[in-house]
C-alpha atoms as a PDB file:
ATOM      1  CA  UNK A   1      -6.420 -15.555  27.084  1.00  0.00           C
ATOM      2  CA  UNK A   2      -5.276 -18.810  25.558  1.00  0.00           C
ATOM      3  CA  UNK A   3      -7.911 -20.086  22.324  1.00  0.00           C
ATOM      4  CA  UNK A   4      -8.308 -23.284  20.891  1.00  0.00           C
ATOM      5  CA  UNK A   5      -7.887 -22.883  17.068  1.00  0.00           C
ATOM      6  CA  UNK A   6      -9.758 -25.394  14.277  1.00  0.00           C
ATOM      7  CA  UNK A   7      -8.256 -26.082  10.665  1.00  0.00           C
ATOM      8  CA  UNK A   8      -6.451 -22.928   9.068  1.00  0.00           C
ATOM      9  CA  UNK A   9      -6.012 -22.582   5.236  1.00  0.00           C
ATOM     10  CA  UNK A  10      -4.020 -19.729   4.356  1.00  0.00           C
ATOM     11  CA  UNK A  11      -3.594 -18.780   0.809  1.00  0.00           C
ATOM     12  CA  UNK A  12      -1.778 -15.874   0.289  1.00  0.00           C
ATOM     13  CA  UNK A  13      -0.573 -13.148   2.203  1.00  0.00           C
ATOM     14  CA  UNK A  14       0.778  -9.899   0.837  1.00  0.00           C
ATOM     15  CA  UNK A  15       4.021  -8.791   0.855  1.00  0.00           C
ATOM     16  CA  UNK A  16       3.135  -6.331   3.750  1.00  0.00           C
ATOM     17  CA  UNK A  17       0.719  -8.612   5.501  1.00  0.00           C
ATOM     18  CA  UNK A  18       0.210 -10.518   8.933  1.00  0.00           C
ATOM     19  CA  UNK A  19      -1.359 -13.536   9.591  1.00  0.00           C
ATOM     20  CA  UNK A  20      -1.088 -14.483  13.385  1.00  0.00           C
ATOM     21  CA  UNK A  21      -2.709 -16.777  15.376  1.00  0.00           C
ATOM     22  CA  UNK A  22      -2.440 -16.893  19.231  1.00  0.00           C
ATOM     23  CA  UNK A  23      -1.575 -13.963  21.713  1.00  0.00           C
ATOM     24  CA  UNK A  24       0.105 -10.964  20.325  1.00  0.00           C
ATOM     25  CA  UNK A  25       1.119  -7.509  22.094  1.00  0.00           C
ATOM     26  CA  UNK A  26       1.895  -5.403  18.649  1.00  0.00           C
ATOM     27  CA  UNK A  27       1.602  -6.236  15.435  1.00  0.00           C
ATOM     28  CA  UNK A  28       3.106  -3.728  13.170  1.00  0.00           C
ATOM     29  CA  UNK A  29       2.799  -4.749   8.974  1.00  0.00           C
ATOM     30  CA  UNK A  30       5.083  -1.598   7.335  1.00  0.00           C
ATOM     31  CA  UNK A  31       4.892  -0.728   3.666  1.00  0.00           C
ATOM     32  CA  UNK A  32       6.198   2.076   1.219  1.00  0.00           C
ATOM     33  CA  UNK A  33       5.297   3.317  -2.513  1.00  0.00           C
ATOM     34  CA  UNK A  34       5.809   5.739  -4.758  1.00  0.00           C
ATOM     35  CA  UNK A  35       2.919   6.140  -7.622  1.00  0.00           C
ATOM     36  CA  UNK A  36       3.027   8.397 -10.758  1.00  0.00           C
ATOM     37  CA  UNK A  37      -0.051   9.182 -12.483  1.00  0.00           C
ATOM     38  CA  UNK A  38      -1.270  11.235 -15.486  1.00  0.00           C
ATOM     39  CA  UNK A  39      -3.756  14.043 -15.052  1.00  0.00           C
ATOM     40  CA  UNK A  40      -7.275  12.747 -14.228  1.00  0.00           C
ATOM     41  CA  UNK A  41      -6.023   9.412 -13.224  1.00  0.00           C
ATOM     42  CA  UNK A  42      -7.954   9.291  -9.294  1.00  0.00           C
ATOM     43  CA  UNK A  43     -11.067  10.727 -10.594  1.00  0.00           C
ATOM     44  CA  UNK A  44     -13.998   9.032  -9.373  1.00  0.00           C
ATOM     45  CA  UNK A  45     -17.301   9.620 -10.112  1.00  0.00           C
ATOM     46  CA  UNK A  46     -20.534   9.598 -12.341  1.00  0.00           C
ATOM     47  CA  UNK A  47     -20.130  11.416 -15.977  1.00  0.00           C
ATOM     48  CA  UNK A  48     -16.640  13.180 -15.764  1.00  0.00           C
ATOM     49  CA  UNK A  49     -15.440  15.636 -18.435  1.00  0.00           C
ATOM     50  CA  UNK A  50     -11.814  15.494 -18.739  1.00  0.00           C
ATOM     51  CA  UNK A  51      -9.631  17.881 -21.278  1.00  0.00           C
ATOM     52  CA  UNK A  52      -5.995  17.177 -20.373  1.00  0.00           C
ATOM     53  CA  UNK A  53      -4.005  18.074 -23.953  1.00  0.00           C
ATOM     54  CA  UNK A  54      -0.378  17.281 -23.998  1.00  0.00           C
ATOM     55  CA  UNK A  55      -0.183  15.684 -20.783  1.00  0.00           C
ATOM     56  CA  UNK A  56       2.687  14.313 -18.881  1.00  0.00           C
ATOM     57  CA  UNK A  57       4.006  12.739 -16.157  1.00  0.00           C
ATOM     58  CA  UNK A  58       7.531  13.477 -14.712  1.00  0.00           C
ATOM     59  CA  UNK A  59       8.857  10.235 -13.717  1.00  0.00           C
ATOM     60  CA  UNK A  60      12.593  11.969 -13.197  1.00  0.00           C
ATOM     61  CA  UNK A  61      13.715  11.789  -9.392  1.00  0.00           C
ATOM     62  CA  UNK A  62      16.616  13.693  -9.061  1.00  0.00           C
ATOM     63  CA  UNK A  63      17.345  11.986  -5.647  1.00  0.00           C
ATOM     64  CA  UNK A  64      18.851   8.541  -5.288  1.00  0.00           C
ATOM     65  CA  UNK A  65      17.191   7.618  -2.054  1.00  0.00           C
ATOM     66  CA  UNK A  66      13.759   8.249  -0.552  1.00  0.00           C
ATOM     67  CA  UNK A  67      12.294   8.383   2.923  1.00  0.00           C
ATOM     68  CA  UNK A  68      12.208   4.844   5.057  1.00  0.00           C
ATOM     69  CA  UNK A  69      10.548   3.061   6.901  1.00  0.00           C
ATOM     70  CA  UNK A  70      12.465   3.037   9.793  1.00  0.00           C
ATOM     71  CA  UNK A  71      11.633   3.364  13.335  1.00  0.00           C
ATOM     72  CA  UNK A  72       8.006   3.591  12.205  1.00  0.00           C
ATOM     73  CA  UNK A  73       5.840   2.585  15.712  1.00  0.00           C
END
């Protein structure tokens, strides 16, 4: 069903974001990351105790390519 639509100010949108105005049948905003993190580092919570001696974090990925994002519906 058509709308009638006042002033717009967009900003910003992210790299993986939609902004749409009017009729739409799909929208479909894909994204893909890969995080490394230390031991402890998604903790949440009230008065953690963490003891992580000598840690690391492998950053080496032996493979060149990762997983897509294609024909993601």
């Amino acid at each position: 069903m058509p709308a009638i639509v006042g002033a717009v100010q967009v900003i910003s949108v992210g790299s993986s974001g939609v902004f749409n105005i009017g009729d739409v049948y799909k929208i479909m905003p894909v994204s893909s990351a890969k995080t490394f993190s230390g031991a402890g580092s998604f903790n949440t919570g009230e008065n953690l105790t963490l003891y992580n001696n000598q840690s690391s974090t492998n950053t080496f990925d032996q493979d060149s390519i990762d997983q897509g994002n294609n024909f993601n519906a």
